[in-house]
PDB file of N, CA and C in Angstrom:
ATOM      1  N   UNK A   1     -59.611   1.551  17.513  1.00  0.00           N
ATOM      2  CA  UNK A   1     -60.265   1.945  18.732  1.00  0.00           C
ATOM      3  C   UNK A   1     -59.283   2.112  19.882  1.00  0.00           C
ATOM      4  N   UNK A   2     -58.024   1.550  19.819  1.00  0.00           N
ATOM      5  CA  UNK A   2     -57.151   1.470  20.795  1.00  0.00           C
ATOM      6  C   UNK A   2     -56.696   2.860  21.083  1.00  0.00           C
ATOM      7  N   UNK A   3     -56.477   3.236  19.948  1.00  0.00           N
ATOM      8  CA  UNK A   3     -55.869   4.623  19.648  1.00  0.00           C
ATOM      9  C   UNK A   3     -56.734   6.001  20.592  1.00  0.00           C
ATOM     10  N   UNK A   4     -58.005   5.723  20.849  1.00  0.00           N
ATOM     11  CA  UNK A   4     -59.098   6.827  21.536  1.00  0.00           C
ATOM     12  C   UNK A   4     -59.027   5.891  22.652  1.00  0.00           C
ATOM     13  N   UNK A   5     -59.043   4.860  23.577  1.00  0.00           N
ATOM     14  CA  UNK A   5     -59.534   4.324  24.546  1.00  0.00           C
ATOM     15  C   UNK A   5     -58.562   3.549  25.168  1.00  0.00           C
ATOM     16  N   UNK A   6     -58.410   3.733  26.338  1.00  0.00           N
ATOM     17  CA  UNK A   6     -57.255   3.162  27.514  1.00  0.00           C
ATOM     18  C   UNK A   6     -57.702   1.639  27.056  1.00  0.00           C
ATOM     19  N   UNK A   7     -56.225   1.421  27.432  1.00  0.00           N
ATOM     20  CA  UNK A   7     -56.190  -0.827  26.590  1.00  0.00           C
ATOM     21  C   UNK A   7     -54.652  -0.841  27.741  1.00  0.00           C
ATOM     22  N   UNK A   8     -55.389  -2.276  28.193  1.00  0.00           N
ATOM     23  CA  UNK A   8     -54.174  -2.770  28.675  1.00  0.00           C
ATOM     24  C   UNK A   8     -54.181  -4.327  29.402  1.00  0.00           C
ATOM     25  N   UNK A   9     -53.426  -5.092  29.934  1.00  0.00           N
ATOM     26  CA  UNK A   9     -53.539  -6.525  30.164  1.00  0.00           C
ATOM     27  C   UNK A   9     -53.416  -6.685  31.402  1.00  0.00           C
ATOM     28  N   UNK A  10     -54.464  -7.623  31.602  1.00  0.00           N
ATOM     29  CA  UNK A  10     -54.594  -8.163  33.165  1.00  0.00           C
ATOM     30  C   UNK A  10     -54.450  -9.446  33.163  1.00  0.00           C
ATOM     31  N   UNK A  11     -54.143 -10.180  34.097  1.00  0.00           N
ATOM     32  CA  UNK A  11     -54.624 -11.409  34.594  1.00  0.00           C
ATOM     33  C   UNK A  11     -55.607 -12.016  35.667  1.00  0.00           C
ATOM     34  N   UNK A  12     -56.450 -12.822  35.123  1.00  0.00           N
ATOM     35  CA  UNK A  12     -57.493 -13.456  36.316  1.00  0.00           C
ATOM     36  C   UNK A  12     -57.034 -14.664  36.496  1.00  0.00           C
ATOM     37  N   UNK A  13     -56.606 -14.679  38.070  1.00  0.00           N
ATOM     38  CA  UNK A  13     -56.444 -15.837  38.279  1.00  0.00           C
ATOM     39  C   UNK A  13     -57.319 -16.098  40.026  1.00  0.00           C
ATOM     40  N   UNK A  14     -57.893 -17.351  40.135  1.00  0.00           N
ATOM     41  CA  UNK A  14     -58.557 -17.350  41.943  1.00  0.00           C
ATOM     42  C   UNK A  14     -59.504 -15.972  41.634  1.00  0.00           C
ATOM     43  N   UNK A  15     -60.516 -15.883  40.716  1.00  0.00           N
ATOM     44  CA  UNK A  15     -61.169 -14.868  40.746  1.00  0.00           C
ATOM     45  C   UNK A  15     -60.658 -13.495  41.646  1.00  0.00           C
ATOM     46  N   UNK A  16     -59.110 -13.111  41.086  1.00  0.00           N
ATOM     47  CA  UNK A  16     -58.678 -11.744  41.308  1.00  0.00           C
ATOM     48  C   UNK A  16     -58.428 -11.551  39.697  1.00  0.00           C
ATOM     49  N   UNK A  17     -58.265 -10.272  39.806  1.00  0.00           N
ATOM     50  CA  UNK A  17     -57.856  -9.404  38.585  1.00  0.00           C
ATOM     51  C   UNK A  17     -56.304  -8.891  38.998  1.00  0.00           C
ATOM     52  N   UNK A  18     -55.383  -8.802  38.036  1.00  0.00           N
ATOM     53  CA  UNK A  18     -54.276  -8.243  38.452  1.00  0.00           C
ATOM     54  C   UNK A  18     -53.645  -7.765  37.222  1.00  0.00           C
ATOM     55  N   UNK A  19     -53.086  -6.225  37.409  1.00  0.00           N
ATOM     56  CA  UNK A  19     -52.952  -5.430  36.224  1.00  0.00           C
ATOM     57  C   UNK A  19     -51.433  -5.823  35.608  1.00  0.00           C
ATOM     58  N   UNK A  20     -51.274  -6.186  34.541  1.00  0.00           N
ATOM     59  CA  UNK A  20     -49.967  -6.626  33.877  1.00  0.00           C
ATOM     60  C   UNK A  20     -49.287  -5.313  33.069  1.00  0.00           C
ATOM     61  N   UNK A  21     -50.192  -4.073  32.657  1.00  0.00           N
ATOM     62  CA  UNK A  21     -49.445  -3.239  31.774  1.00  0.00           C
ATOM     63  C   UNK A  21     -49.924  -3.514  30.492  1.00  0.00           C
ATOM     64  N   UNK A  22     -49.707  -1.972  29.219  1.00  0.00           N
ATOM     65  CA  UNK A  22     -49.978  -1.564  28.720  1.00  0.00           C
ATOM     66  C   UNK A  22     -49.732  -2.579  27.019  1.00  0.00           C
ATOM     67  N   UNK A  23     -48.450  -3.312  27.758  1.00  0.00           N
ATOM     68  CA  UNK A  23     -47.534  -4.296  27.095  1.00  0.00           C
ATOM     69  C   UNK A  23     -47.649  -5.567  27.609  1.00  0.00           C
ATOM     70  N   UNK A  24     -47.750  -6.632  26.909  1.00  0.00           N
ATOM     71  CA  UNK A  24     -47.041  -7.481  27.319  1.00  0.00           C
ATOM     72  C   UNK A  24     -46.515  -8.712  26.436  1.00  0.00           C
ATOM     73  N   UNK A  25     -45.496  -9.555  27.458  1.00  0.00           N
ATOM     74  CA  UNK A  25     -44.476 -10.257  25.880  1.00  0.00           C
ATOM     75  C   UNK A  25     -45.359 -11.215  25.495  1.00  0.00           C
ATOM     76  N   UNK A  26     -45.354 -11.613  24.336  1.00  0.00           N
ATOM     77  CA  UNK A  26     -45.920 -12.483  23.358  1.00  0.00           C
ATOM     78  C   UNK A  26     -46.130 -14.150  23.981  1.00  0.00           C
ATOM     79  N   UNK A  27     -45.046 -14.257  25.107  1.00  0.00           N
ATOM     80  CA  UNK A  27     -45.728 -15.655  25.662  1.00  0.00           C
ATOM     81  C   UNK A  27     -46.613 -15.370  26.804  1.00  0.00           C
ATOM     82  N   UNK A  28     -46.890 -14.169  27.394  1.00  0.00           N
ATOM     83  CA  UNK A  28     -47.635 -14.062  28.504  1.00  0.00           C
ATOM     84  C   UNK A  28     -48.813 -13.779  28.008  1.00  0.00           C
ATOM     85  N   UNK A  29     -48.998 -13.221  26.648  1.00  0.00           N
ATOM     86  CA  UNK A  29     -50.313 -12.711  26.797  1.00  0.00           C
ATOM     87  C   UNK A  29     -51.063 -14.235  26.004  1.00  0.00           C
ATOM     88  N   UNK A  30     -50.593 -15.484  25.752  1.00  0.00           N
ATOM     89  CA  UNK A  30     -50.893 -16.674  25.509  1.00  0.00           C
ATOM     90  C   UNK A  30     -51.503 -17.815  26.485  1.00  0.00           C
ATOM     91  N   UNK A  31     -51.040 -17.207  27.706  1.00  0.00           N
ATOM     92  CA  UNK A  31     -51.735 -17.374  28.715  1.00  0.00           C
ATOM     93  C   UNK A  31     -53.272 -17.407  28.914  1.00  0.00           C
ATOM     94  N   UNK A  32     -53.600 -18.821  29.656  1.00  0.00           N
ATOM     95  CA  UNK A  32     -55.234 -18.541  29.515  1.00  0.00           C
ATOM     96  C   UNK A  32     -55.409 -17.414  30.397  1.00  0.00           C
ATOM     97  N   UNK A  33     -54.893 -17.598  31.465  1.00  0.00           N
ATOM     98  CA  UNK A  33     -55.847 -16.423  32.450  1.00  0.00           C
ATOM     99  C   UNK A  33     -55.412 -14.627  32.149  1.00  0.00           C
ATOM    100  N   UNK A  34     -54.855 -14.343  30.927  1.00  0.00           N
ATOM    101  CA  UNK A  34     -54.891 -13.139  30.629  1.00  0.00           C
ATOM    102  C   UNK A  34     -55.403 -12.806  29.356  1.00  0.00           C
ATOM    103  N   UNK A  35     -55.840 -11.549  29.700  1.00  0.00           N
ATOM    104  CA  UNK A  35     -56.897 -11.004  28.602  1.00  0.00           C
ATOM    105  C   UNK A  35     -56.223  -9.609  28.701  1.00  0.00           C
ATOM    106  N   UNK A  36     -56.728  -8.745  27.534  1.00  0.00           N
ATOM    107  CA  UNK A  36     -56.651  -7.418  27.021  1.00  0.00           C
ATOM    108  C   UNK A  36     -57.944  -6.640  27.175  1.00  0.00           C
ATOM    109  N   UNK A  37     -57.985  -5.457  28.055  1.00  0.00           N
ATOM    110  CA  UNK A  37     -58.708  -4.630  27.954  1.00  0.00           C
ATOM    111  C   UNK A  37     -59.126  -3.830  27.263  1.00  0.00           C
ATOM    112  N   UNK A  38     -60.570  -2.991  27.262  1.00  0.00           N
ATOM    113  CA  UNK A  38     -60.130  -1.896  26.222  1.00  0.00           C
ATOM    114  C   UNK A  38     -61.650  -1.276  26.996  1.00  0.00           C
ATOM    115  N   UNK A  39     -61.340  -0.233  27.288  1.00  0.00           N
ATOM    116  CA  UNK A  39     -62.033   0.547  28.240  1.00  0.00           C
ATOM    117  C   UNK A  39     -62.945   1.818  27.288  1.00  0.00           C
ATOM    118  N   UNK A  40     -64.486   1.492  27.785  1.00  0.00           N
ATOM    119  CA  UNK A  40     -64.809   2.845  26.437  1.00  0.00           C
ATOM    120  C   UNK A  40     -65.053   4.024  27.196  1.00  0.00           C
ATOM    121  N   UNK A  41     -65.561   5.049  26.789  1.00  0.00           N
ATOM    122  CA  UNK A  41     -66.092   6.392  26.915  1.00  0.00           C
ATOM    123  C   UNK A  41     -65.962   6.411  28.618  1.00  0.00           C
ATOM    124  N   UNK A  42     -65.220   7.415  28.525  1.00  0.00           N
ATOM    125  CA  UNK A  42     -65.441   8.077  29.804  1.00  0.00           C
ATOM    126  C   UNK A  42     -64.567   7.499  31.017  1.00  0.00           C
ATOM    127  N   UNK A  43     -64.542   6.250  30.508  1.00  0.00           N
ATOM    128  CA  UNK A  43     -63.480   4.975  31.515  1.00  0.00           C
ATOM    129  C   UNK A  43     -62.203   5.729  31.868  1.00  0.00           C
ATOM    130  N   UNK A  44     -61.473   5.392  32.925  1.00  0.00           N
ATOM    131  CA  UNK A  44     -60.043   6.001  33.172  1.00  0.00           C
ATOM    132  C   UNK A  44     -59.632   4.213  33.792  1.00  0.00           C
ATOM    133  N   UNK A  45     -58.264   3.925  33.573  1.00  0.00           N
ATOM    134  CA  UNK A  45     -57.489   2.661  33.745  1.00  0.00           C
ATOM    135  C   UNK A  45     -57.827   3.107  35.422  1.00  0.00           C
ATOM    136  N   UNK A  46     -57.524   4.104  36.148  1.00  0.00           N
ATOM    137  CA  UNK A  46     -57.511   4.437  37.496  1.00  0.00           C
ATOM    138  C   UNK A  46     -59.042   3.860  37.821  1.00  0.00           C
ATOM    139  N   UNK A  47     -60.302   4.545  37.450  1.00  0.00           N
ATOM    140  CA  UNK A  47     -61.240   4.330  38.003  1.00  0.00           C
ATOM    141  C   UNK A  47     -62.221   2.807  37.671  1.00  0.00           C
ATOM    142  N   UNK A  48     -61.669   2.293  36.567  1.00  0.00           N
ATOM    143  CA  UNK A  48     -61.694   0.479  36.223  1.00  0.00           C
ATOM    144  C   UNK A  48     -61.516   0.129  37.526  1.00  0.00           C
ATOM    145  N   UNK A  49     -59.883   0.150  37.804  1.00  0.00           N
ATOM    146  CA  UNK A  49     -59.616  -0.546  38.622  1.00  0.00           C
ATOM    147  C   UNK A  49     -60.013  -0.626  39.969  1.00  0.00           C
ATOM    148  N   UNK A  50     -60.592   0.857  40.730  1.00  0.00           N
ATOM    149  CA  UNK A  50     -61.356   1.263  41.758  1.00  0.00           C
ATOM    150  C   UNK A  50     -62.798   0.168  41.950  1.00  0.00           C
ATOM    151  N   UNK A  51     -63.294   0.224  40.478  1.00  0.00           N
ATOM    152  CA  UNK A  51     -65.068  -0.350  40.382  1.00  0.00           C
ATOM    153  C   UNK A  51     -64.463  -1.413  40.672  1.00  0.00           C
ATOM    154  N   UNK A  52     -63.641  -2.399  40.113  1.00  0.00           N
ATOM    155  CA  UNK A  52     -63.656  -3.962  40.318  1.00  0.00           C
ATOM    156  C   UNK A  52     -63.093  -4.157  41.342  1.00  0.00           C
ATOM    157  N   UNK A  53     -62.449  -3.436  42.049  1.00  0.00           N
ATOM    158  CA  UNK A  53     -61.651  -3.815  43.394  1.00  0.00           C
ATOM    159  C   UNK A  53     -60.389  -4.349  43.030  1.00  0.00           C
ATOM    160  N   UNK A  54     -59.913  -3.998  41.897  1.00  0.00           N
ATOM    161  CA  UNK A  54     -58.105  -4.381  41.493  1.00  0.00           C
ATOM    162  C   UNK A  54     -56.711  -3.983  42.689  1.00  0.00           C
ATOM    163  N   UNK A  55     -56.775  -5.150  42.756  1.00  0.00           N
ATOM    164  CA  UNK A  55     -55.399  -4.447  43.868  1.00  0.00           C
ATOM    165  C   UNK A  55     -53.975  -4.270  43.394  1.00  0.00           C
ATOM    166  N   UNK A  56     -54.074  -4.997  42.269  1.00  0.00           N
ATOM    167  CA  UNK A  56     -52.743  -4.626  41.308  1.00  0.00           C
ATOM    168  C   UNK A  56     -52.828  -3.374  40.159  1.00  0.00           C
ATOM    169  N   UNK A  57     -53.524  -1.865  40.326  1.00  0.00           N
ATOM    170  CA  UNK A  57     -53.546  -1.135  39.588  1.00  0.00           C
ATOM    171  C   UNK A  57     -52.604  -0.776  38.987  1.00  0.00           C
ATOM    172  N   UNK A  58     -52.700  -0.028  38.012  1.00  0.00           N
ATOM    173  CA  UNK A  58     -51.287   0.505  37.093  1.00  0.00           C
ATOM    174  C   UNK A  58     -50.787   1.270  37.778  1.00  0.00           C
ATOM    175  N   UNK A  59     -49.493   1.781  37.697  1.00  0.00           N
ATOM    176  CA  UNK A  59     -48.722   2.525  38.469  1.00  0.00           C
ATOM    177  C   UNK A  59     -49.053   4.104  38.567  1.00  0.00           C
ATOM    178  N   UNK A  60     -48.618   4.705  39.826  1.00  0.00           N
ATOM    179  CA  UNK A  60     -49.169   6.294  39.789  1.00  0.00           C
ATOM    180  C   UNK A  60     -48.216   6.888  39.217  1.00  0.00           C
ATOM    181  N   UNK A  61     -48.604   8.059  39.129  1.00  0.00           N
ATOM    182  CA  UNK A  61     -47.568   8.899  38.090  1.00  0.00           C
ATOM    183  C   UNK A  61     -46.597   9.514  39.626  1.00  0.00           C
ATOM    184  N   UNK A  62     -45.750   9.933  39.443  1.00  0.00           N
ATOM    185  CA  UNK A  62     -44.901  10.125  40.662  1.00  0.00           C
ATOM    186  C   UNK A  62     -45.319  11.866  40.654  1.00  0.00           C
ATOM    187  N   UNK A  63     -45.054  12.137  42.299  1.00  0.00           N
ATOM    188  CA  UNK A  63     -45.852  13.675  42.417  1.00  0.00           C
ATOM    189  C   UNK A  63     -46.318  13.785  43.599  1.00  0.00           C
TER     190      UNK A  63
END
């Protein structure tokens, strides 16, 4: 499913969300307060982050 649908890792911590990337290393994502996304139909990583009020979004494409 990863393969069709934007996936990527955040952290909640103090009830914020904060975007970690597409990656992350093997001791961070062991972490309680991070989880893996996986966004279905129609979702864009951009407009996730808009609905929840993420202030750490993924990076813009330069342009």
């Amino acid at each position: 499913m990863a393969h069709h649908h934007e996936t990527g890792y955040v952290d909640l911590r103090e009830k914020r969300l904060r975007y970690l990337g597409r990656e992350v290393a093997p001791a961070l994502r062991d972490e309680l307060g991070v989880r893996r996304l996986l966004l279905g139909r129609g979702w864009t990583l951009e407009g996730f982050c808009a609905a929840v009020r993420m202030t750490d979004g993924p990076p813009r494409p330069a342009g």
